[in-house]
N, C-alpha and C. Protein backbone atom coordinates (compact mmCIF):
# COMPACT_ATOMS: atom_id res chain seq x y z
N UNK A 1 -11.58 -1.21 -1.60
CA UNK A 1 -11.55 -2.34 -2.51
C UNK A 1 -10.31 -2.25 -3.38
N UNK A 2 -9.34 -3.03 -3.60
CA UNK A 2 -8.69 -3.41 -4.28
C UNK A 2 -8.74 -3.80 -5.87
N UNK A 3 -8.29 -2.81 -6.63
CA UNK A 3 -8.21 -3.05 -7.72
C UNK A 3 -6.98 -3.23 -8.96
N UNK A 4 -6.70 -4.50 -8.92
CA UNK A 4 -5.91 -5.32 -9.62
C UNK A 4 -5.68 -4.89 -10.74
N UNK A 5 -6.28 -4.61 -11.88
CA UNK A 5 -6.38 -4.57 -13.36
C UNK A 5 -5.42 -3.34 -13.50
N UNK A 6 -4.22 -4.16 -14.09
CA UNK A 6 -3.45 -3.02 -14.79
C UNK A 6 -3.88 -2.32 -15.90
N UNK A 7 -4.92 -2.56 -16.45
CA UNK A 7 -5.46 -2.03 -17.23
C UNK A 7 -5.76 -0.29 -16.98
N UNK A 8 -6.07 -0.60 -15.75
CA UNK A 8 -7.07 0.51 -14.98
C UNK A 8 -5.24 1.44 -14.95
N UNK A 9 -4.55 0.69 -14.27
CA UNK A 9 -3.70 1.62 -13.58
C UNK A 9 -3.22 2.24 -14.38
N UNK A 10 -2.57 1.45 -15.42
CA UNK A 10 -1.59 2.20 -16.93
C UNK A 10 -2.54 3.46 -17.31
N UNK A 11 -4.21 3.45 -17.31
CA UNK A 11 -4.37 4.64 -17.59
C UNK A 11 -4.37 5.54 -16.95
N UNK A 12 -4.59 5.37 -15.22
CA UNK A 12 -4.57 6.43 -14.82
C UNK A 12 -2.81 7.09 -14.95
N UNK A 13 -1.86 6.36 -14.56
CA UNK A 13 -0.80 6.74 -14.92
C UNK A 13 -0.13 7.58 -16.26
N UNK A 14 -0.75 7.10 -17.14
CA UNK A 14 -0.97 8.24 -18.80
C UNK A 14 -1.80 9.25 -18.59
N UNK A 15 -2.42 9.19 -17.77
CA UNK A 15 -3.21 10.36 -17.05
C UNK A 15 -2.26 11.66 -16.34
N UNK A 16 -2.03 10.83 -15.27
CA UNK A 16 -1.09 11.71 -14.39
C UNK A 16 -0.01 12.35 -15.07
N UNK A 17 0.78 11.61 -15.66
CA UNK A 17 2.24 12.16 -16.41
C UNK A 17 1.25 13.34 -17.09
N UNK A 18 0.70 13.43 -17.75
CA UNK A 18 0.16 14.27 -19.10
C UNK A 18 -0.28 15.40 -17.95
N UNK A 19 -0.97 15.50 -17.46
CA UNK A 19 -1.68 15.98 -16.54
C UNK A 19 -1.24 16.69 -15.05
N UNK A 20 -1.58 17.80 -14.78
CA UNK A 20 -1.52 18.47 -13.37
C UNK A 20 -2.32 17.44 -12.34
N UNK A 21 -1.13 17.46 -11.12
CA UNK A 21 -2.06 16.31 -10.35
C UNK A 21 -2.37 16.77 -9.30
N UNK A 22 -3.20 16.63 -8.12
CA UNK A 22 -3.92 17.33 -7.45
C UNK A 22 -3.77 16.34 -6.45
N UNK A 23 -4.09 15.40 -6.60
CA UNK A 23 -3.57 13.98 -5.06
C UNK A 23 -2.33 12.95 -5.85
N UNK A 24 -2.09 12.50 -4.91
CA UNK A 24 -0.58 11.13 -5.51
C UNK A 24 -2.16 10.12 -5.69
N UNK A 25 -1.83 9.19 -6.74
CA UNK A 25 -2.14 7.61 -6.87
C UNK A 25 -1.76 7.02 -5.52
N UNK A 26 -2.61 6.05 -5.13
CA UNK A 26 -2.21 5.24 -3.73
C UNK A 26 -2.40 3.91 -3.85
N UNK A 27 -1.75 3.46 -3.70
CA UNK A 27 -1.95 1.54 -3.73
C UNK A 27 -0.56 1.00 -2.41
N UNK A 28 -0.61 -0.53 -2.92
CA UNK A 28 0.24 -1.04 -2.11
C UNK A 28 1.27 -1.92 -3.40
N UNK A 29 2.31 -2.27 -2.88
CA UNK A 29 3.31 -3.31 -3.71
C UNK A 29 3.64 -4.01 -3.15
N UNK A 30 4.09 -5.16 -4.44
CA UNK A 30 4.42 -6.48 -3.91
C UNK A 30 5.22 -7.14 -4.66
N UNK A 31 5.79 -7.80 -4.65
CA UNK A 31 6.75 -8.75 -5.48
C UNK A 31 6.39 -9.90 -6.10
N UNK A 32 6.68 -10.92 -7.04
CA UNK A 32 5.93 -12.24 -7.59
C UNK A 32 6.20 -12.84 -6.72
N UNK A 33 7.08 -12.99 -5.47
CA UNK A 33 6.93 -13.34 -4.37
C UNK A 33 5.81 -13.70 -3.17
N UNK A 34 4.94 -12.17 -3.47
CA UNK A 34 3.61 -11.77 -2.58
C UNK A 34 3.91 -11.68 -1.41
N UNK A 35 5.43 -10.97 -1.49
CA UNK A 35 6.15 -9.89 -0.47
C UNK A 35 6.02 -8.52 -0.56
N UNK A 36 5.28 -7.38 0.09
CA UNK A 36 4.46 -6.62 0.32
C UNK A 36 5.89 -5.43 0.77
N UNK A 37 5.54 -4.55 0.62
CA UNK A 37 6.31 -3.27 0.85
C UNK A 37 5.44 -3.06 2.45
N UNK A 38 6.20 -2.63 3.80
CA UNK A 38 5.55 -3.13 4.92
C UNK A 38 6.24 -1.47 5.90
N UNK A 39 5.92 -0.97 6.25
CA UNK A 39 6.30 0.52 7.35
C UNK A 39 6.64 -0.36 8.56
N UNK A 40 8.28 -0.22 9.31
CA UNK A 40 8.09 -0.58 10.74
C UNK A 40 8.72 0.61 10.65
N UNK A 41 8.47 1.33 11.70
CA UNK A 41 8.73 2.84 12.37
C UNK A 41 9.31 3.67 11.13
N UNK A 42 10.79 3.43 10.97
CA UNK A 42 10.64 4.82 10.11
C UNK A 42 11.56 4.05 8.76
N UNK A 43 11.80 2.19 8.82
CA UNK A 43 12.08 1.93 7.66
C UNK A 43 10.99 0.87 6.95
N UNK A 44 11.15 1.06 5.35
CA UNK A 44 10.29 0.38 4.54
C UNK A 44 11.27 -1.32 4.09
N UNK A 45 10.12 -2.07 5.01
CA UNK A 45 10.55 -3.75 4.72
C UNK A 45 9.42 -4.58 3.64
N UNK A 46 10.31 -5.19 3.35
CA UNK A 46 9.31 -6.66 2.20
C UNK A 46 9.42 -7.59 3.00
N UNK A 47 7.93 -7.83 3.53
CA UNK A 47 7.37 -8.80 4.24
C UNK A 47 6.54 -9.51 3.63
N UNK A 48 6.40 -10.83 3.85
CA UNK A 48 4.89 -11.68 3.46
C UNK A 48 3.88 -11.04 3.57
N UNK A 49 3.02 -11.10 2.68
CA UNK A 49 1.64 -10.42 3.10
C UNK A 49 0.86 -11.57 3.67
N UNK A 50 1.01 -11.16 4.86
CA UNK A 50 0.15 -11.77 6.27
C UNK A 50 -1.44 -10.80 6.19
N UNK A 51 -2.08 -11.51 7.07
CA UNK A 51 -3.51 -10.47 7.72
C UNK A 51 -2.72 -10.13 9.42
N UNK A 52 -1.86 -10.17 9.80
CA UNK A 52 -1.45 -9.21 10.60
C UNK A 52 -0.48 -8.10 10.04
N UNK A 53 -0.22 -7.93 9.11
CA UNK A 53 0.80 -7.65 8.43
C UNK A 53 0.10 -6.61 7.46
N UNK A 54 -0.16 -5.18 7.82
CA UNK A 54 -0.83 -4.17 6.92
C UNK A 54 0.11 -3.58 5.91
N UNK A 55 -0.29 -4.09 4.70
CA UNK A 55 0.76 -3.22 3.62
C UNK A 55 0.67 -1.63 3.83
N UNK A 56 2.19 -1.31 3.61
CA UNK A 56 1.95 0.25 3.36
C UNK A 56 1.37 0.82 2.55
N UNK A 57 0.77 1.77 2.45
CA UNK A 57 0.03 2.49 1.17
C UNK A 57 0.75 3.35 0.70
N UNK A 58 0.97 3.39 -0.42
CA UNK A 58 2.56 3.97 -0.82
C UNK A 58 1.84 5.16 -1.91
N UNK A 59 2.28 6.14 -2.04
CA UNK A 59 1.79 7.35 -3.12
C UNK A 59 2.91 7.97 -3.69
N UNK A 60 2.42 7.64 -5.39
CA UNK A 60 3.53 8.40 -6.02
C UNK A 60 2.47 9.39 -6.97
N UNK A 61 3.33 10.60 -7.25
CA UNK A 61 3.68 11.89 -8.01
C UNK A 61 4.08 11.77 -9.22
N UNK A 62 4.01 12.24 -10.07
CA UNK A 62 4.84 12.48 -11.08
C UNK A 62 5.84 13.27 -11.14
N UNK A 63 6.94 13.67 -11.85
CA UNK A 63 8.03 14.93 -11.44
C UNK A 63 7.45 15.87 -12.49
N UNK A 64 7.26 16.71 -12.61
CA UNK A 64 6.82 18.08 -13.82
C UNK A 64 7.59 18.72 -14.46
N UNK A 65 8.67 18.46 -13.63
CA UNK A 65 9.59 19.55 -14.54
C UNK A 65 10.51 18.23 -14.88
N UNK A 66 10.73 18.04 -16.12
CA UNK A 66 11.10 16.98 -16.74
C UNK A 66 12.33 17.50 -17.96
N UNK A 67 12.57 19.22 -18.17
CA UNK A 67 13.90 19.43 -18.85
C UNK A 67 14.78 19.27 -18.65
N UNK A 68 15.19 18.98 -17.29
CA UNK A 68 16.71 18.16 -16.62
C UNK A 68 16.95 17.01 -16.56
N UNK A 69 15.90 16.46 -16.82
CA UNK A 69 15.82 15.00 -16.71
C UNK A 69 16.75 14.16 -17.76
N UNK A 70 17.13 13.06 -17.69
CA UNK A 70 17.64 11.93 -19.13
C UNK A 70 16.12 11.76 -19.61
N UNK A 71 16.04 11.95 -21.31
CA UNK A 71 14.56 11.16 -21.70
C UNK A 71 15.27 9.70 -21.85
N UNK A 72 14.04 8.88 -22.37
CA UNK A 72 13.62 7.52 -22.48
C UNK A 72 14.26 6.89 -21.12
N UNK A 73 14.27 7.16 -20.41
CA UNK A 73 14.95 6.49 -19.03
C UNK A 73 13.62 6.00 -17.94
N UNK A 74 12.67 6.15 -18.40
CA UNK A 74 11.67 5.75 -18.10
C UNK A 74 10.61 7.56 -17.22
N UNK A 75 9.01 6.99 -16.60
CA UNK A 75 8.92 7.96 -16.00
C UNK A 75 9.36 8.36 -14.65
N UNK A 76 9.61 9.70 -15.02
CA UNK A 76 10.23 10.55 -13.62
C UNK A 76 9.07 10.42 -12.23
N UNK A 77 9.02 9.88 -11.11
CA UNK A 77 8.09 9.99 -10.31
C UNK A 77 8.81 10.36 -8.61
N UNK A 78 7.60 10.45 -7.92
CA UNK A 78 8.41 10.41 -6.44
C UNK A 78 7.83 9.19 -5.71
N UNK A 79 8.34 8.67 -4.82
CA UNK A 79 7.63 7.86 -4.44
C UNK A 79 7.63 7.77 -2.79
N UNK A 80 6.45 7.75 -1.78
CA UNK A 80 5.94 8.60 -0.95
C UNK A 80 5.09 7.51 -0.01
N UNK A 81 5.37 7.11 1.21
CA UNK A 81 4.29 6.82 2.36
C UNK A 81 3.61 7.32 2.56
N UNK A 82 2.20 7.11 2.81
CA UNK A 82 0.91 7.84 3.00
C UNK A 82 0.81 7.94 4.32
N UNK A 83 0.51 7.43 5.19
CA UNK A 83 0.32 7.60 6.65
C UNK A 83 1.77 6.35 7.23
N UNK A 84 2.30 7.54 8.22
CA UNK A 84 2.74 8.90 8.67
C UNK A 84 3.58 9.28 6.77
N UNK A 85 3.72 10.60 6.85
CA UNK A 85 4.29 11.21 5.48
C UNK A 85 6.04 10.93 5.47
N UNK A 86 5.98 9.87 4.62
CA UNK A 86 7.68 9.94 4.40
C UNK A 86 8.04 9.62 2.88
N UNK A 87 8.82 10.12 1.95
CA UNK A 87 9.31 9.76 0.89
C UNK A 87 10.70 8.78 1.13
N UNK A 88 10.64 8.34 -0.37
CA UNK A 88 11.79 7.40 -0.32
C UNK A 88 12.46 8.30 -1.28
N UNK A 89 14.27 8.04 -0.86
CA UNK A 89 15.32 9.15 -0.77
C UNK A 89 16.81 8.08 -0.80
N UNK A 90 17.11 8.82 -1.67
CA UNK A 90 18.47 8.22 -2.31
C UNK A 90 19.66 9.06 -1.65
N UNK A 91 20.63 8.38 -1.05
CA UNK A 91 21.06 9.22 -0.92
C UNK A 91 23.12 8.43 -0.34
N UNK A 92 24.30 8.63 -0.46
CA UNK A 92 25.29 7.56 -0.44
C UNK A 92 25.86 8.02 1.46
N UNK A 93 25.52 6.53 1.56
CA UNK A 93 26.53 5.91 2.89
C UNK A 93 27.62 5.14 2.16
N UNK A 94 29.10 6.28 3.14
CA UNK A 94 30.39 5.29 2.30
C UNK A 94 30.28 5.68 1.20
N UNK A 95 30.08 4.23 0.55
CA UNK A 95 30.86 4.89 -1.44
C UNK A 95 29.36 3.91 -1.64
N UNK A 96 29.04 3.65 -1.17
CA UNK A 96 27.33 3.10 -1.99
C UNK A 96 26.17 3.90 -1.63
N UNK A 97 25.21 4.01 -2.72
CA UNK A 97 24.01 4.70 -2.36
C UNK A 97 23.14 3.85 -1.75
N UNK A 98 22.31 4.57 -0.95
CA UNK A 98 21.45 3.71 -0.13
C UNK A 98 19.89 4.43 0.02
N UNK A 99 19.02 3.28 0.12
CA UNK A 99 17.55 4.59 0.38
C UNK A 99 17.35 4.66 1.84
N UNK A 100 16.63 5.57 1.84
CA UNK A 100 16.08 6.12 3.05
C UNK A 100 15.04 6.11 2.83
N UNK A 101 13.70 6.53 4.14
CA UNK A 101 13.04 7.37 4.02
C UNK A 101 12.70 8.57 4.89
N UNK A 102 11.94 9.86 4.34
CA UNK A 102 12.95 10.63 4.75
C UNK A 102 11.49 11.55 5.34
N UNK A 103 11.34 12.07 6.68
CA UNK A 103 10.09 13.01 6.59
C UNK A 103 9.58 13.86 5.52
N UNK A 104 8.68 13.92 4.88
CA UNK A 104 8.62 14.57 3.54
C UNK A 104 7.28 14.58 3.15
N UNK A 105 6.55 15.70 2.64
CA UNK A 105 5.07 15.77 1.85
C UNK A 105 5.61 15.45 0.75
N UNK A 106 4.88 14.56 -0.48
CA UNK A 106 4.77 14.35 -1.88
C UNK A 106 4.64 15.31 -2.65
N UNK A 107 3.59 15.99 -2.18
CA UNK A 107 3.45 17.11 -2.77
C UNK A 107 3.79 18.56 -2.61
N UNK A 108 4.77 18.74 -1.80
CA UNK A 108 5.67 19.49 -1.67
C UNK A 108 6.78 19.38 -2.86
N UNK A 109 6.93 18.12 -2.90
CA UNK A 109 8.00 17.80 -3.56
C UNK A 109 7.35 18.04 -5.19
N UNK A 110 6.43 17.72 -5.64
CA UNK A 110 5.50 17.80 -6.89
C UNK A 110 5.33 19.09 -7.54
N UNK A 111 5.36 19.88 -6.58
CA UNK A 111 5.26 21.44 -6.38
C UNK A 111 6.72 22.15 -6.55
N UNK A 112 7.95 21.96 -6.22
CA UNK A 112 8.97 22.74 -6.45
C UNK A 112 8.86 23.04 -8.18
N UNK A 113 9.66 24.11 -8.28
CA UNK A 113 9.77 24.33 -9.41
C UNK A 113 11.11 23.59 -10.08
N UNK A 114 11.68 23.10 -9.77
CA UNK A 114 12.80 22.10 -10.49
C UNK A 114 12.82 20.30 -9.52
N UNK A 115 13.26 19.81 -10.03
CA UNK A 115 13.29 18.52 -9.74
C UNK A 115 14.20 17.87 -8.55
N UNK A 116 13.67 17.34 -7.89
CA UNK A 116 14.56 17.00 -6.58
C UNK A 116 15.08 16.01 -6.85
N UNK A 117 16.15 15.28 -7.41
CA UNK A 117 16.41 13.73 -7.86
C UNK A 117 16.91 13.15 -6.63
N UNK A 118 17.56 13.63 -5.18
CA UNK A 118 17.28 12.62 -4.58
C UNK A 118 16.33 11.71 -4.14
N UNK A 119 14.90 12.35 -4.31
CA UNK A 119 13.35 11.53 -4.27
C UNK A 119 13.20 11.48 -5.60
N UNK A 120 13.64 11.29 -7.10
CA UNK A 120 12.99 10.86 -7.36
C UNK A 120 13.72 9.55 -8.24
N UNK A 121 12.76 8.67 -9.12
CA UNK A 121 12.72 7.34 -9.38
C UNK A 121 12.52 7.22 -10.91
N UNK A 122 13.23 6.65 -12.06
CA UNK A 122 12.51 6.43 -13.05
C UNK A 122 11.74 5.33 -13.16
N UNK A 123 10.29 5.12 -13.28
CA UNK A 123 8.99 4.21 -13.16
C UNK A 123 9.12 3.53 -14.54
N UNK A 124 9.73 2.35 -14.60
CA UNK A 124 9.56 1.43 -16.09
C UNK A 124 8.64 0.37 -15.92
N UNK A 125 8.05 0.17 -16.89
CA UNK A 125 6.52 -0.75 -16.66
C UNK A 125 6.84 -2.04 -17.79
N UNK A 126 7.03 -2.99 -17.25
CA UNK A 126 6.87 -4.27 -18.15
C UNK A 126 5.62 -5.55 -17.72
N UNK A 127 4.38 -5.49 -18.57
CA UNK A 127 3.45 -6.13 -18.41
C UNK A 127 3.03 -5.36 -16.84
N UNK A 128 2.91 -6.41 -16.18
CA UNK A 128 1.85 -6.09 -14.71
C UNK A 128 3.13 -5.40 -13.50
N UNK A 129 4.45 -5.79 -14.10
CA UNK A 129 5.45 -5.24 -13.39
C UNK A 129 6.41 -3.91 -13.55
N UNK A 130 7.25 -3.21 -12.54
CA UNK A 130 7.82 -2.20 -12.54
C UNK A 130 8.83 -1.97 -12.06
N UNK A 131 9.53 -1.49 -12.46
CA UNK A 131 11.14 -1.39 -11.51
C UNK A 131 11.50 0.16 -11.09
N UNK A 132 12.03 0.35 -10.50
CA UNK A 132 12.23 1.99 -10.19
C UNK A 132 13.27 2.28 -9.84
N UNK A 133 14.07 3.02 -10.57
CA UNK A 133 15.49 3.50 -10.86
C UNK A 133 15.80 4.82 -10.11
N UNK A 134 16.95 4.63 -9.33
CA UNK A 134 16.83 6.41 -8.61
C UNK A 134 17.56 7.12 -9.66
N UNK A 135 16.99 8.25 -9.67
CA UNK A 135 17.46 9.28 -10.47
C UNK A 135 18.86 9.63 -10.43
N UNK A 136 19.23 10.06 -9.14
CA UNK A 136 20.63 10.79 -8.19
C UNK A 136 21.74 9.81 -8.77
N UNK A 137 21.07 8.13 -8.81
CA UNK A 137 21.63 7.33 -8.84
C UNK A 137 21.92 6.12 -10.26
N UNK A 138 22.24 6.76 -10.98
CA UNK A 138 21.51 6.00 -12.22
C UNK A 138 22.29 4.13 -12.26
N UNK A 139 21.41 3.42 -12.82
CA UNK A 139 21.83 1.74 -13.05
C UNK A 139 21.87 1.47 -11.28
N UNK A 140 20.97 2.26 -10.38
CA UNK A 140 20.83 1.40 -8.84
C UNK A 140 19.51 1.52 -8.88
N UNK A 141 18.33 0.39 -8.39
CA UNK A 141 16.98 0.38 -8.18
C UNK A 141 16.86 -0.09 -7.38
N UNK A 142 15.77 0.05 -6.62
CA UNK A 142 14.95 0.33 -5.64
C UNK A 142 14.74 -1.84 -5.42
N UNK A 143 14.95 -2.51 -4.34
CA UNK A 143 15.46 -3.87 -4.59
C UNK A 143 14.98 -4.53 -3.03
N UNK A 144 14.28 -5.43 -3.27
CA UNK A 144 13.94 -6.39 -2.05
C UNK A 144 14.77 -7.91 -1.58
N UNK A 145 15.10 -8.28 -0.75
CA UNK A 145 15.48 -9.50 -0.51
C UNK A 145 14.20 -10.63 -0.67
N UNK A 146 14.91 -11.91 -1.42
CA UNK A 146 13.78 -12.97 -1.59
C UNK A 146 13.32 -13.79 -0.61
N UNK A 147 13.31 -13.51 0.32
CA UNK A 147 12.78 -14.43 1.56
C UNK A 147 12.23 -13.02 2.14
N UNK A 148 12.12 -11.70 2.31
CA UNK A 148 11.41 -11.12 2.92
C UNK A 148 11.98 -10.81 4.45
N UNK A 149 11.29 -10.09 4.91
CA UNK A 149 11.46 -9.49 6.23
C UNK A 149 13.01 -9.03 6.58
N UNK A 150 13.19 -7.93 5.52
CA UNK A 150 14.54 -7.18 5.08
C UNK A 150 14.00 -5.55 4.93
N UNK A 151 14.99 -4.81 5.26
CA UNK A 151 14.87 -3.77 4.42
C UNK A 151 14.73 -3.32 3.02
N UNK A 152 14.07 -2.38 2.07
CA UNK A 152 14.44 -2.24 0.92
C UNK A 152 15.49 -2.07 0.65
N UNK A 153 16.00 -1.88 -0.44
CA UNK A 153 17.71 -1.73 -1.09
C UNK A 153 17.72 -0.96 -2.03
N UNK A 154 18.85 -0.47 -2.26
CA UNK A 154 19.29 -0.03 -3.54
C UNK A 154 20.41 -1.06 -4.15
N UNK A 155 19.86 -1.66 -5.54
CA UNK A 155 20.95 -2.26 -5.88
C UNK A 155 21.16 -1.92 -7.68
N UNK A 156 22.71 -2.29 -7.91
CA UNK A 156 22.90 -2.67 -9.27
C UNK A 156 22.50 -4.10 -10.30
N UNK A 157 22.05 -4.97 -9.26
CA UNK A 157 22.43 -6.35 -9.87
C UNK A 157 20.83 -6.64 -10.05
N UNK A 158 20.44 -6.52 -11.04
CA UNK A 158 18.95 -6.67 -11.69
C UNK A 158 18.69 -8.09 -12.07
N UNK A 159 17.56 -8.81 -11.34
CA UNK A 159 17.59 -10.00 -10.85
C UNK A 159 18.30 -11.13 -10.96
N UNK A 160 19.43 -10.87 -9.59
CA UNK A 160 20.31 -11.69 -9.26
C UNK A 160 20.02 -12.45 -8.14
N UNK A 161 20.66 -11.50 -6.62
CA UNK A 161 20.11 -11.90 -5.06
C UNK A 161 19.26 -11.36 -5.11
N UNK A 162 18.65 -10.01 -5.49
CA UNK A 162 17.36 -9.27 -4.67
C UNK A 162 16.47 -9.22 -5.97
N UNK A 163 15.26 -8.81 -6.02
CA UNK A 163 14.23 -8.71 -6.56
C UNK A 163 13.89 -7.09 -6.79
N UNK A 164 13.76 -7.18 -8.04
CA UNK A 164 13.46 -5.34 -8.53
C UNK A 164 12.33 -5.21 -9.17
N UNK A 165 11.60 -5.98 -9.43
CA UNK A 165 10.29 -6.32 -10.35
C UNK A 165 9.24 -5.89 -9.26
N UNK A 166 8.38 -5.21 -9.26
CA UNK A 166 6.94 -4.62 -8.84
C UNK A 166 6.04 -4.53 -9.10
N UNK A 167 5.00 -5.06 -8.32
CA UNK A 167 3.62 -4.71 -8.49
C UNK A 167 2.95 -4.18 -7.90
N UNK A 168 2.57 -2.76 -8.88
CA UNK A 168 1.74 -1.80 -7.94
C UNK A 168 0.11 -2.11 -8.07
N UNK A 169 -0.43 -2.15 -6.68
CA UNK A 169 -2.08 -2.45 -6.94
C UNK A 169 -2.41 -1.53 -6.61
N UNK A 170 -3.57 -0.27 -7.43
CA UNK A 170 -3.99 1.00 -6.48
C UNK A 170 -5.06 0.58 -5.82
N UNK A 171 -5.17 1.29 -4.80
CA UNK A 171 -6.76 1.19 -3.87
C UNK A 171 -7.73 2.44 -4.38
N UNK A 172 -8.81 1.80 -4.45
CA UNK A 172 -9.86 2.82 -4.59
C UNK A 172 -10.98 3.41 -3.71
């Protein structure tokens, strides 16, 4: 069952940060579009959410070790495909950064003792939406095309052509 209420989520998320975590949060995202974060083989696309069309179930982490980090830059997280296991990964083709995703446990990554910033993301929350900033990469986020059935992006240009605004719904 699907549960909508950001209410719910913001706390479990003040949860997690504060807190040792033991599983990632799992939901799906989407854009004000109701373009869906979508797995074809081994890249992550924003597609329409169709009923042929299974959103990915996406799981994020928190980062723990947070003394290397920039503060107020929002929260440090990883962010992670659930079935098959792949994180999303920053990383530069050429002279631009670009994401990947990359074979990877979450919680492998949750578990090092220092911070991996090519996986990870700063998580900023405005109302029901979120944007996610790569770490490695600072002022590039995590960015969809507005018509859909594209790859994700990394971009600088915060809503211009692509869309950076998110909505995470967790499943329960």
């Amino acid at each position: 069952m699907l549960i909508s209420t950001m209410k719910i989520y913001n706390r479990v998320v003040k949860i997690v940060y504060r807190l040792s975590v033991a599983v990632p949060i799992v939901g799906n995202i989407q854009d004000n579009n109701h373009l869906v974060w979508f797995l074809q083989g081994q890249t992550l696309l924003s597609v329409p959410g169709k009923h042929d069309k299974v959103p990915a179930t996406v799981a994020i982490v928190p980062c723990k070790c947070l003394e290397t980090l920039e503060k107020d830059r929002g929260n440090p997280i990883y962010l992670g495909v659930k079935e098959p296991e792949f994180c999303l990964f920053c990383t530069k083709v050429g002279d631009q950064p670009a994401l990947e995703l990359k074979k990877q446990n979450i919680m492998e990554l949750y578990n090092r003792p220092e911070p991996v910033k090519p996986f990870l993301f700063y998580h900023n929350q405005t109302g029901r939406t979120s944007t996610f900033e790569s770490v490695a990469f600072p002022g590039w986020f995590i960015a969809a095309c507005a018509t859909g059935d594209c790859p994700l992006i990394l971009t600088q240009e915060l809503g211009k052509a692509y869309i950076t605004d998110f909505e995470f719904t967790t499943l329960a």
